[in-house]
N, C-alpha and C. Protein backbone atom coordinates (compact mmCIF):
# COMPACT_ATOMS: atom_id res chain seq x y z
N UNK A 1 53.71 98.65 -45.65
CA UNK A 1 52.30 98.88 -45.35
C UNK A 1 51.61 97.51 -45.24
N UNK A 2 51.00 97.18 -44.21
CA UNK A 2 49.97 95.94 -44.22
C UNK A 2 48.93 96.01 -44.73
N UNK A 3 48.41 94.68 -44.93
CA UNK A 3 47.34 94.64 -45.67
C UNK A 3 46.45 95.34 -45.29
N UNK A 4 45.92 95.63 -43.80
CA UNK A 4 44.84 96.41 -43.59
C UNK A 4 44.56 97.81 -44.20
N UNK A 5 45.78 98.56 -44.15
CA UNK A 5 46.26 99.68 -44.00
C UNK A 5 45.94 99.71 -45.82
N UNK A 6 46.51 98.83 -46.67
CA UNK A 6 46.27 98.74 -48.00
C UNK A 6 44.68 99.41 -48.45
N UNK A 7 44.34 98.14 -47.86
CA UNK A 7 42.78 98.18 -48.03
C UNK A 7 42.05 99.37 -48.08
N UNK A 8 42.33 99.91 -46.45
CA UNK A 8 41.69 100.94 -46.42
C UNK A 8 42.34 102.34 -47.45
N UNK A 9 43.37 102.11 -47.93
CA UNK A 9 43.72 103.37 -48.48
C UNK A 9 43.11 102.89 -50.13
N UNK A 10 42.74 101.99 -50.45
CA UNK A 10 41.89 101.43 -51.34
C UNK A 10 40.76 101.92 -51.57
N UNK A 11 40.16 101.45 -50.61
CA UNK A 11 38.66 101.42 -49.88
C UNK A 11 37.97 102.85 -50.12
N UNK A 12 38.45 103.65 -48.81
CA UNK A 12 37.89 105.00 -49.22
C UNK A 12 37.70 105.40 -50.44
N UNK A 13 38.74 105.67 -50.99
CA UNK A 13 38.65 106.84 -52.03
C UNK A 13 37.22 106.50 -53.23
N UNK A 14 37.45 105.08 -53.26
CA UNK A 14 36.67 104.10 -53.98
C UNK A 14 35.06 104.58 -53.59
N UNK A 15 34.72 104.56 -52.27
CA UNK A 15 33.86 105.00 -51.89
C UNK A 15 32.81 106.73 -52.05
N UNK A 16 34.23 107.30 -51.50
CA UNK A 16 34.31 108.73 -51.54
C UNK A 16 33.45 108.92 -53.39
N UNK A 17 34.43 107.99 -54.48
CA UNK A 17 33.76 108.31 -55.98
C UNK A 17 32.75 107.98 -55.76
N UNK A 18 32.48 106.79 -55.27
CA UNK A 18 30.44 106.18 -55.86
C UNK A 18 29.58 107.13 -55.35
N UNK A 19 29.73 107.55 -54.03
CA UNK A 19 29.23 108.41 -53.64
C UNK A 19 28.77 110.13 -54.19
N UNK A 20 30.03 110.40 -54.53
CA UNK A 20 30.34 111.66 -55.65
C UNK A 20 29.50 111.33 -57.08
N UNK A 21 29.70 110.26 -57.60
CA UNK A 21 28.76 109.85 -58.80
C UNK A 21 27.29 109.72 -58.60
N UNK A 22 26.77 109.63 -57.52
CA UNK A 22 25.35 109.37 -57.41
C UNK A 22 24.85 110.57 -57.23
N UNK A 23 25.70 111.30 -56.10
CA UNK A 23 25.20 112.90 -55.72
C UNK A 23 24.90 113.29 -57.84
N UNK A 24 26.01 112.84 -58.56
CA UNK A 24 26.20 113.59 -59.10
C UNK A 24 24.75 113.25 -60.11
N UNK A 25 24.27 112.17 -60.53
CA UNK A 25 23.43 111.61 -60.83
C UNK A 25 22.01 112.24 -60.60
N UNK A 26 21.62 112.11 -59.39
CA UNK A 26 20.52 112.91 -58.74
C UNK A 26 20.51 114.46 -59.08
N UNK A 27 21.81 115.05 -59.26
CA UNK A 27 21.52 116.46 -59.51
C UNK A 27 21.41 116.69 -61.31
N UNK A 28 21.98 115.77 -61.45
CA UNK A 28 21.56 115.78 -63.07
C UNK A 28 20.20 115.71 -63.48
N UNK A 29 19.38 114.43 -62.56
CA UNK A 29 18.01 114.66 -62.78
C UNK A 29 17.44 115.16 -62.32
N UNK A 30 17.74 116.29 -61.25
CA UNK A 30 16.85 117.05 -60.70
C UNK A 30 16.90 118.22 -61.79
N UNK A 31 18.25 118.48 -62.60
CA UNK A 31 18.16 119.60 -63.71
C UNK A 31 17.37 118.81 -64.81
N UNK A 32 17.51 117.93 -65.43
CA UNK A 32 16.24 117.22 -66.88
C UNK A 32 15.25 117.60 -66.05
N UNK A 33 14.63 117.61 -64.74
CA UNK A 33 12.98 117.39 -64.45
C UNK A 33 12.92 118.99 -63.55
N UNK A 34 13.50 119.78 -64.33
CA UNK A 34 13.03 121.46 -63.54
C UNK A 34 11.76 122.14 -64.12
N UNK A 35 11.19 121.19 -65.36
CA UNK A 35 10.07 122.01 -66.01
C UNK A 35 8.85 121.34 -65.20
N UNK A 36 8.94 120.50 -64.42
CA UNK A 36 7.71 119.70 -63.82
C UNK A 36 7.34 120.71 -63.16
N UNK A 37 6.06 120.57 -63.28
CA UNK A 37 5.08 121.88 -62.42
C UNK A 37 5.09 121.99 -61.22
N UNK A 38 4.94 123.39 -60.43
CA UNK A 38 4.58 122.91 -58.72
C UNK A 38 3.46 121.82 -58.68
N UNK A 39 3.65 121.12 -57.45
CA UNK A 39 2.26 120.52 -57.12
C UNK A 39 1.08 121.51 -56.53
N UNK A 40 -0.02 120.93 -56.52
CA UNK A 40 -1.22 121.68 -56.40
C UNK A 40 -1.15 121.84 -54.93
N UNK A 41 -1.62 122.96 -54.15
CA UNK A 41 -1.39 123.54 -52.87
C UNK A 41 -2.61 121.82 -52.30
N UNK A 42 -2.52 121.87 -51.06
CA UNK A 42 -3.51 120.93 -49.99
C UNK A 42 -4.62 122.05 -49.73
N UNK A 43 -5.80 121.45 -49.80
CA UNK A 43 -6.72 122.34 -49.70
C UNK A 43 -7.22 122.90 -48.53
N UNK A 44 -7.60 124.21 -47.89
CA UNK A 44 -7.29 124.91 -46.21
C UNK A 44 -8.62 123.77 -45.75
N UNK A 45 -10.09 123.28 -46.63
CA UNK A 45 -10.54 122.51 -45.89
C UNK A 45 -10.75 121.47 -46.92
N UNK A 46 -10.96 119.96 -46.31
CA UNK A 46 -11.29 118.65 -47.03
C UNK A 46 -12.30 118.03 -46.41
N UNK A 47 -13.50 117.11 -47.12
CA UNK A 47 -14.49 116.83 -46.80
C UNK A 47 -13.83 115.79 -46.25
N UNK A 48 -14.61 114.65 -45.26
CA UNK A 48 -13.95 113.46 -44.47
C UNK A 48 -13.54 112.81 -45.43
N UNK A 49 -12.74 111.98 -45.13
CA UNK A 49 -12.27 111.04 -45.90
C UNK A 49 -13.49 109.90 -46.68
N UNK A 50 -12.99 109.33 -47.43
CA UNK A 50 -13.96 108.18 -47.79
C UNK A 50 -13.26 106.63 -47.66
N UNK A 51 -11.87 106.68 -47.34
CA UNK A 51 -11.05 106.05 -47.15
C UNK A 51 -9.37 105.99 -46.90
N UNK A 52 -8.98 105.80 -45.51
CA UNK A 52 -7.82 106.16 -45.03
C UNK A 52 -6.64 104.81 -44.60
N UNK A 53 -5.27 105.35 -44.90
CA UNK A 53 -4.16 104.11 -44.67
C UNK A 53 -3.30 104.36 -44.14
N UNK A 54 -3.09 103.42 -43.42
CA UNK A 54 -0.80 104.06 -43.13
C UNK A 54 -0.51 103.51 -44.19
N UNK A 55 0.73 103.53 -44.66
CA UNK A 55 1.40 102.25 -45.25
C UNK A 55 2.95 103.70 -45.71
N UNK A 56 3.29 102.95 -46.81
CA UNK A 56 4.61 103.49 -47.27
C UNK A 56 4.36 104.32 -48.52
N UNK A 57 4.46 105.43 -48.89
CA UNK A 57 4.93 106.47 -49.99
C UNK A 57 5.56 105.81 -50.22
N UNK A 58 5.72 105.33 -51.74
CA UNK A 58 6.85 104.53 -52.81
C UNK A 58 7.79 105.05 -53.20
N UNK A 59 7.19 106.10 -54.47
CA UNK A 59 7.83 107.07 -55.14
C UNK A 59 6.86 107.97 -56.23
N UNK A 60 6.81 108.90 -56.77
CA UNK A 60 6.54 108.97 -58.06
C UNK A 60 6.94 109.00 -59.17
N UNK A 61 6.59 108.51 -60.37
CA UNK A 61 7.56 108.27 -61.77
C UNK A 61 6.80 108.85 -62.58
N UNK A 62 7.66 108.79 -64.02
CA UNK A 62 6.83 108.84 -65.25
C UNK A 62 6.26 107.84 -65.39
N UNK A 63 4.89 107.68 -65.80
CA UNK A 63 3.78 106.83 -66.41
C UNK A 63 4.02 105.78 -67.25
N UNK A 64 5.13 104.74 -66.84
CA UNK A 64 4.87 103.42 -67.75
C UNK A 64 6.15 103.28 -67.62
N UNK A 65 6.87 104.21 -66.54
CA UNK A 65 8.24 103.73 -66.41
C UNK A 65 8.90 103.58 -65.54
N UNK A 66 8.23 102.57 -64.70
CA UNK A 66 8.78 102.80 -63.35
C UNK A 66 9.85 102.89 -62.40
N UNK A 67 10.91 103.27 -63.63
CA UNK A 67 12.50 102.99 -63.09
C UNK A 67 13.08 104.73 -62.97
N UNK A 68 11.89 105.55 -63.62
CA UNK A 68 12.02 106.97 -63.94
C UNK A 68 11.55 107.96 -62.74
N UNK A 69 12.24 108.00 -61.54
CA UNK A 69 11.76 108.78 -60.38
C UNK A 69 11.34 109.51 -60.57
N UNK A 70 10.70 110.06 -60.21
CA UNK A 70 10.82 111.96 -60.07
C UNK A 70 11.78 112.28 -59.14
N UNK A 71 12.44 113.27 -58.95
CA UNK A 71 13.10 113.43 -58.26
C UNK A 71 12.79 115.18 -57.29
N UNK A 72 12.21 116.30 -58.60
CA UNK A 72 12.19 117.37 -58.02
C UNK A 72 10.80 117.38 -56.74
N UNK A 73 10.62 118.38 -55.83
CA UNK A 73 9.98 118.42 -54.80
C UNK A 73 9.80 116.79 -53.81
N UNK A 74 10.75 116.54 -54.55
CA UNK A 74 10.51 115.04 -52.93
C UNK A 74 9.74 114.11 -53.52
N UNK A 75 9.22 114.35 -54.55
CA UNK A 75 8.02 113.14 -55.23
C UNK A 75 9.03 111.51 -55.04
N UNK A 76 11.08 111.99 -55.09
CA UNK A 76 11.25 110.46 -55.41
C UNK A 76 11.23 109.65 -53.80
N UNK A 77 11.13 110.48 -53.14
CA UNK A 77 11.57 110.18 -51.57
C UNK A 77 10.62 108.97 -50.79
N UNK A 78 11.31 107.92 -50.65
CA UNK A 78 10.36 106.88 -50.09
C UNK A 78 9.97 107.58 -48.90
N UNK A 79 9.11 107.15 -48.23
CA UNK A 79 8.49 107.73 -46.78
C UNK A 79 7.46 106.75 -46.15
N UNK A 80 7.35 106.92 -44.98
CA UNK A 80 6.25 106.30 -44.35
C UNK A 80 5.43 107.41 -44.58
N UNK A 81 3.86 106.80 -44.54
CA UNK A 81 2.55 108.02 -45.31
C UNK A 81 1.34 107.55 -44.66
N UNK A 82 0.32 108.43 -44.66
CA UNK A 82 -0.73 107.97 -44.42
C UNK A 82 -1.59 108.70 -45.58
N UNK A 83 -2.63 107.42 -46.14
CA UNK A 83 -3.08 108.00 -47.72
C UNK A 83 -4.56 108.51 -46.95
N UNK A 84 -4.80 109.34 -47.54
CA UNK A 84 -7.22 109.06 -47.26
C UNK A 84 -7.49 110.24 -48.99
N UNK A 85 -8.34 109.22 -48.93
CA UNK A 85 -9.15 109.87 -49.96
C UNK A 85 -9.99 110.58 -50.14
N UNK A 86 -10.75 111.94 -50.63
CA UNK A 86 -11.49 112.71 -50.26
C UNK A 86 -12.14 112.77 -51.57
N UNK A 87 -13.04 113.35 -51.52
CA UNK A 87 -14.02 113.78 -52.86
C UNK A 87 -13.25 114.75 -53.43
N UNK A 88 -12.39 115.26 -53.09
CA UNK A 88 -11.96 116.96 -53.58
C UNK A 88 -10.42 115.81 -54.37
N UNK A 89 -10.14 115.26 -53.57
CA UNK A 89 -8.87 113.97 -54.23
C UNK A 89 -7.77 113.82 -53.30
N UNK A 90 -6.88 113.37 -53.54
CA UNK A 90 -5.73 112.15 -52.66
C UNK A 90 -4.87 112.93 -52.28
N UNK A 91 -4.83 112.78 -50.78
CA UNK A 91 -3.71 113.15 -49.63
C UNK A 91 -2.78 112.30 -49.45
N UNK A 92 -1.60 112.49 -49.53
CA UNK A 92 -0.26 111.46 -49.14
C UNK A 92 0.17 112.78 -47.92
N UNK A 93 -0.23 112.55 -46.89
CA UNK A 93 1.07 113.17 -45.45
C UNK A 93 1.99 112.49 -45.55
N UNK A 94 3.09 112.72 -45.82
CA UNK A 94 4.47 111.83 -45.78
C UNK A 94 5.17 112.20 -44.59
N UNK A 95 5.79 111.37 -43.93
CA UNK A 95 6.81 112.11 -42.62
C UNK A 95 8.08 112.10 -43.56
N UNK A 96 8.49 113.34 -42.73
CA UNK A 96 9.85 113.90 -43.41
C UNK A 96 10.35 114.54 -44.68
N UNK A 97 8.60 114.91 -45.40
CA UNK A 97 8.60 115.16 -47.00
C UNK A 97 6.93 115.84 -46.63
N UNK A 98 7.34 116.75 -47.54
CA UNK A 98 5.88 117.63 -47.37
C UNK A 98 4.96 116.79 -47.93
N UNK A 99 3.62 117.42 -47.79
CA UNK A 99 2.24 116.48 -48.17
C UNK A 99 2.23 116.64 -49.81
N UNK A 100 1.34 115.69 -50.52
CA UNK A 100 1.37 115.38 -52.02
C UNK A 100 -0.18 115.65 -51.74
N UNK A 101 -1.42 116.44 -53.03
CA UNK A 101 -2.27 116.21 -52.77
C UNK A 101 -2.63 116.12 -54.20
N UNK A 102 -3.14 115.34 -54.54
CA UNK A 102 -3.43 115.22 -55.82
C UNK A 102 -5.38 115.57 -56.59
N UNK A 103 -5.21 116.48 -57.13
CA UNK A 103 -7.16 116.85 -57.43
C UNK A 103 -7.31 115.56 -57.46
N UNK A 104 -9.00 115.43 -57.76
CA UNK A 104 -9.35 114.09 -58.05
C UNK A 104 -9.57 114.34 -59.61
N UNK A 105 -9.68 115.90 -59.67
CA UNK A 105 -10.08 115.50 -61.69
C UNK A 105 -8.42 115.69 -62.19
N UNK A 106 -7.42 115.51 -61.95
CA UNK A 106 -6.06 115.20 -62.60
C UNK A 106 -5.67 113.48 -62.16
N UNK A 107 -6.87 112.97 -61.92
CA UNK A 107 -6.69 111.18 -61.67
C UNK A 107 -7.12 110.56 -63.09
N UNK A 108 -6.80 109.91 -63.32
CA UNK A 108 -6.47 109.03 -64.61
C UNK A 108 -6.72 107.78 -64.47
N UNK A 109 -6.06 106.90 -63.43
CA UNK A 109 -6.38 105.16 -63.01
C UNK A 109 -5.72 104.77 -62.06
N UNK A 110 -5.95 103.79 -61.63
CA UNK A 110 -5.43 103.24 -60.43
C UNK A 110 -5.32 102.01 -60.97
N UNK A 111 -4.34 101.06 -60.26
CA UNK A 111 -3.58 99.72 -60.25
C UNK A 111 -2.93 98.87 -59.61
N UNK A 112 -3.25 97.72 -59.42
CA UNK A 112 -2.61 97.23 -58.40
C UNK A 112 -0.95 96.68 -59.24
N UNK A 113 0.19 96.77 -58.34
CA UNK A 113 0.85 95.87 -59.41
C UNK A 113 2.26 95.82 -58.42
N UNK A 114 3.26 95.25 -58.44
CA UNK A 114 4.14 94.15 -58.12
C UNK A 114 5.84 95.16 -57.64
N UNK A 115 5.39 96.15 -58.37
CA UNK A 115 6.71 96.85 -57.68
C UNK A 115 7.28 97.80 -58.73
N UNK A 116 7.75 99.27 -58.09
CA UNK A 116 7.74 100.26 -58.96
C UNK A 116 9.29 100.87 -58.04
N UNK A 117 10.21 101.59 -59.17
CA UNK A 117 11.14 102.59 -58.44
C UNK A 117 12.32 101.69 -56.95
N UNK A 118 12.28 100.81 -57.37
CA UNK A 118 13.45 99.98 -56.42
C UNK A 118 12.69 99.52 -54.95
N UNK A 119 11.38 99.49 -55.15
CA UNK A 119 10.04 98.69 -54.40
C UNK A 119 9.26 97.24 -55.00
N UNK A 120 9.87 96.28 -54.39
CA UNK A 120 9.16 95.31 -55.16
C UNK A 120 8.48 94.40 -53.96
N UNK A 121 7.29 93.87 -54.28
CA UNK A 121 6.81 93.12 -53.32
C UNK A 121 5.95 91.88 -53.79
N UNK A 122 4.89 91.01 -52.91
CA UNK A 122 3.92 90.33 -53.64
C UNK A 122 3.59 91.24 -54.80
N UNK A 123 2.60 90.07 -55.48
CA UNK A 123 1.82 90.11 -56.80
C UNK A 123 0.40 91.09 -56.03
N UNK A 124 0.37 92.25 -57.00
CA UNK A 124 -0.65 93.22 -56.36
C UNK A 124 -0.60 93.86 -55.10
N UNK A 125 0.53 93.90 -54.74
CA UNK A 125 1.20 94.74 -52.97
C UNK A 125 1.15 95.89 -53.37
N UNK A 126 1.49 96.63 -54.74
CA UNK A 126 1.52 98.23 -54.27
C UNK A 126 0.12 98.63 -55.23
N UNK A 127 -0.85 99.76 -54.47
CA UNK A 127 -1.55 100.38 -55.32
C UNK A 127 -0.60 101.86 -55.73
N UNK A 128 -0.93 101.65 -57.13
CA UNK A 128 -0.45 102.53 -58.47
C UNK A 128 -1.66 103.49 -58.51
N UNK A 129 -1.67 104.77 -58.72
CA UNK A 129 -2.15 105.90 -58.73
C UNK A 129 -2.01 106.54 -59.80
N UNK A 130 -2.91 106.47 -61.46
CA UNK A 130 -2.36 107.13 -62.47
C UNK A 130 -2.70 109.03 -62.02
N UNK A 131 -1.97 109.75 -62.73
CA UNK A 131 -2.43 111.08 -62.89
C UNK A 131 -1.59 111.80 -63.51
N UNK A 132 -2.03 113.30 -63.48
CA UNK A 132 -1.37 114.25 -64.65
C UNK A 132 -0.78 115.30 -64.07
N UNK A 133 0.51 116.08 -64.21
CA UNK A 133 0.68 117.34 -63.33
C UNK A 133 1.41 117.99 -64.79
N UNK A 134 0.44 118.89 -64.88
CA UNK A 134 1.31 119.95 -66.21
C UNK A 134 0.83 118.87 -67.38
N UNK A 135 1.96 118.58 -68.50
CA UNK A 135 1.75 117.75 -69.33
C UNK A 135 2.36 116.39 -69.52
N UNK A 136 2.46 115.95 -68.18
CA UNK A 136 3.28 115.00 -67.53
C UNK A 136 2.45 114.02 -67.03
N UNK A 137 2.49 113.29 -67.21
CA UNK A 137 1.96 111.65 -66.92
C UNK A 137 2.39 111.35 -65.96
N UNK A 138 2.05 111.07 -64.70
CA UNK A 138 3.05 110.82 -63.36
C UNK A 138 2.21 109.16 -63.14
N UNK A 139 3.05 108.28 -62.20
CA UNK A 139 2.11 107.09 -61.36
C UNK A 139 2.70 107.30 -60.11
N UNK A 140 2.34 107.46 -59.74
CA UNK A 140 2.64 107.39 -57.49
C UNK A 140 2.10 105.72 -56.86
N UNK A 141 3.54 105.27 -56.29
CA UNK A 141 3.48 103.89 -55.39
C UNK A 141 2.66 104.20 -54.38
N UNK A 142 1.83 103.39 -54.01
CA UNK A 142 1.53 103.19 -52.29
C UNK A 142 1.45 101.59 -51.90
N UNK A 143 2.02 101.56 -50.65
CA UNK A 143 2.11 100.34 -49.65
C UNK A 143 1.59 100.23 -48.69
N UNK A 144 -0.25 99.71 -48.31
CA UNK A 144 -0.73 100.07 -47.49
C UNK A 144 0.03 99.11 -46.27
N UNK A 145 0.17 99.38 -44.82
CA UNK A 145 0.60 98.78 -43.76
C UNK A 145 0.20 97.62 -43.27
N UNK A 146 -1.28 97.38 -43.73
CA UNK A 146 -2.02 96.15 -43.80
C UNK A 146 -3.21 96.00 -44.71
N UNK A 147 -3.04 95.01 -45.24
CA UNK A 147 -3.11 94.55 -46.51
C UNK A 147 -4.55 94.16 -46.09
N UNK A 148 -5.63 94.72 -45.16
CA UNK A 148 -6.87 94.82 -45.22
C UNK A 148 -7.49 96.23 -45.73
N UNK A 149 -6.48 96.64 -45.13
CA UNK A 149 -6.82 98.14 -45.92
C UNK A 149 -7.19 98.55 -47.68
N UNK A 150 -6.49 97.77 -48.35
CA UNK A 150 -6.69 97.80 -49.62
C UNK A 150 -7.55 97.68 -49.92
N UNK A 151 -8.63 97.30 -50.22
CA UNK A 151 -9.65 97.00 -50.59
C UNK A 151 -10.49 98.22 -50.50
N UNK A 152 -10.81 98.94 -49.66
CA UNK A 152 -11.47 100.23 -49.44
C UNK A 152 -10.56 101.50 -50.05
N UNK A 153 -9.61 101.05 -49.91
CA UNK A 153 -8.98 102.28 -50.69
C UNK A 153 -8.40 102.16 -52.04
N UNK A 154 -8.78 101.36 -52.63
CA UNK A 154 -8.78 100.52 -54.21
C UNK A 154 -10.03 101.12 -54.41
N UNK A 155 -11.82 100.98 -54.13
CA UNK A 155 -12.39 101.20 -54.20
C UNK A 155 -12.69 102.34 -54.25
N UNK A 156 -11.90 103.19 -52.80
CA UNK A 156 -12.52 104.74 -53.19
C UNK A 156 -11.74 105.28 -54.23
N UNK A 157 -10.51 104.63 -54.84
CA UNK A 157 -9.96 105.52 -55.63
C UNK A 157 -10.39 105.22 -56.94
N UNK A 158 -11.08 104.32 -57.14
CA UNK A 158 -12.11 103.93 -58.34
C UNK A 158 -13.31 104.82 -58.22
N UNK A 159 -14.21 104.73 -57.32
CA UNK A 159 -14.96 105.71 -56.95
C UNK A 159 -14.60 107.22 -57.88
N UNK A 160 -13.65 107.63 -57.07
CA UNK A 160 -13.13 108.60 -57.10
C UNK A 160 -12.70 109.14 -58.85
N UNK A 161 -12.00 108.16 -59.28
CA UNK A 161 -11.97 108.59 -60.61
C UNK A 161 -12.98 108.41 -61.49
N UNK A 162 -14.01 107.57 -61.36
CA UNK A 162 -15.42 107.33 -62.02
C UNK A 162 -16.88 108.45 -61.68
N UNK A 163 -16.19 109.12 -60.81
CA UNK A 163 -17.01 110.35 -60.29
C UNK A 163 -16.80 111.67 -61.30
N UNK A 164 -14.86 111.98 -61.98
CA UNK A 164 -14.97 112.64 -62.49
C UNK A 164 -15.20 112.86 -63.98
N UNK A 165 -15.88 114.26 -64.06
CA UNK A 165 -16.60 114.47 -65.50
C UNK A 165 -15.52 114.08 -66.45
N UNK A 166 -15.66 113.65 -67.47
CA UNK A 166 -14.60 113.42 -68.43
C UNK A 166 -13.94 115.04 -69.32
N UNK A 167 -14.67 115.87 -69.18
CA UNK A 167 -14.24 117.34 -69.49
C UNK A 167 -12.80 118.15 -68.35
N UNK A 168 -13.73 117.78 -66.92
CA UNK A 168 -12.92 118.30 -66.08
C UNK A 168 -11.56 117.41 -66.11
N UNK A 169 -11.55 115.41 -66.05
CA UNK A 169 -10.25 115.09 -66.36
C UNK A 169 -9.89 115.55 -67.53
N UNK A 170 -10.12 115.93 -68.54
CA UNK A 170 -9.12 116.43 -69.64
C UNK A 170 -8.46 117.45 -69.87
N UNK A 171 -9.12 118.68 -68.80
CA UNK A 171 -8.60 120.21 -69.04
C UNK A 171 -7.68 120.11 -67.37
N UNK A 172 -7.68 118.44 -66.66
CA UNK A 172 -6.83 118.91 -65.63
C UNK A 172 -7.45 119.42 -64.34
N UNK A 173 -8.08 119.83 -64.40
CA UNK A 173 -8.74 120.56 -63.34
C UNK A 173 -9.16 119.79 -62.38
């Protein structure tokens, strides 16, 4: 047998496992994270935006850990997105992954910060999105497409969480 021939009978199988181990990985955490709640339906109408982006869907994690995907309903799925912000609260359209809409009274904080979930970029490149689904602490990445955009949509999402009553963020609603 030549070396090539070696290799490849090497090669594969080698492959074939990592592959088999990751599937296997992902389905493990899609069973730990089956108690995460549905997400909240998109609402049939939304007032205009107060501020809108392309940029990139990151991921979503647990809250302070950004190495902790989510994985169930697509939350871990990077995507190209377009964010806008509404008074009612935050639209992610993702291509290729259904829409994320988050109330505005289950918002918690926003952040700028350096890289979350196997996304890393400049100092203050991704805005961080705190919030709550069930009794779960989530943060959601965003990467706006141009980095003029930020600023208005940093703002409305400050806005946005300084708008709500401190009763309604606590019961979720």
């Amino acid at each position: 047998m030549d070396n090539k021939a070696l290799t490849l009978v090497i090669t594969l199988p080698l492959i074939a496992l990592v592959l088999a181990m990751i599937g296997a990985g992902w389905r493990s955490r899609l069973r730990r994270q089956s108690d995460v709640e549905q997400l909240p339906a998109v609402p049939a109408e939304l007032s205009l935006p107060l501020a809108a982006a392309d940029g990139q869907y990151v991921a979503t994690t647990t809250a302070g850990d950004w190495l902790d995907r989510i994985a169930v309903q697509g939350l871990g799925i990077r995507t190209n997105a377009e964010l806008t912000v509404h008074p009612e609260g935050v639209l992610f359209e993702r291509s290729g992954a259904g829409p994320v809409f988050i109330p505005a009274g289950r918002l918690t904080g926003v952040r700028q910060d350096s890289g979350m979930a196997g996304k890393f970029v400049e100092k203050d490149g991704l805005l961080v999105l705190s919030w709550t689904l069930g009794g779960r602490e989530l943060d959601t990445g965003f990467r706006t497409r141009r980095a003029a955009d930020k600023p208005a949509i940093l703002d409305a999402f400050q806005e946005l969480i300084s708008a709500v009553p401190q009763a309604d963020a606590d019961s979720g609603k």
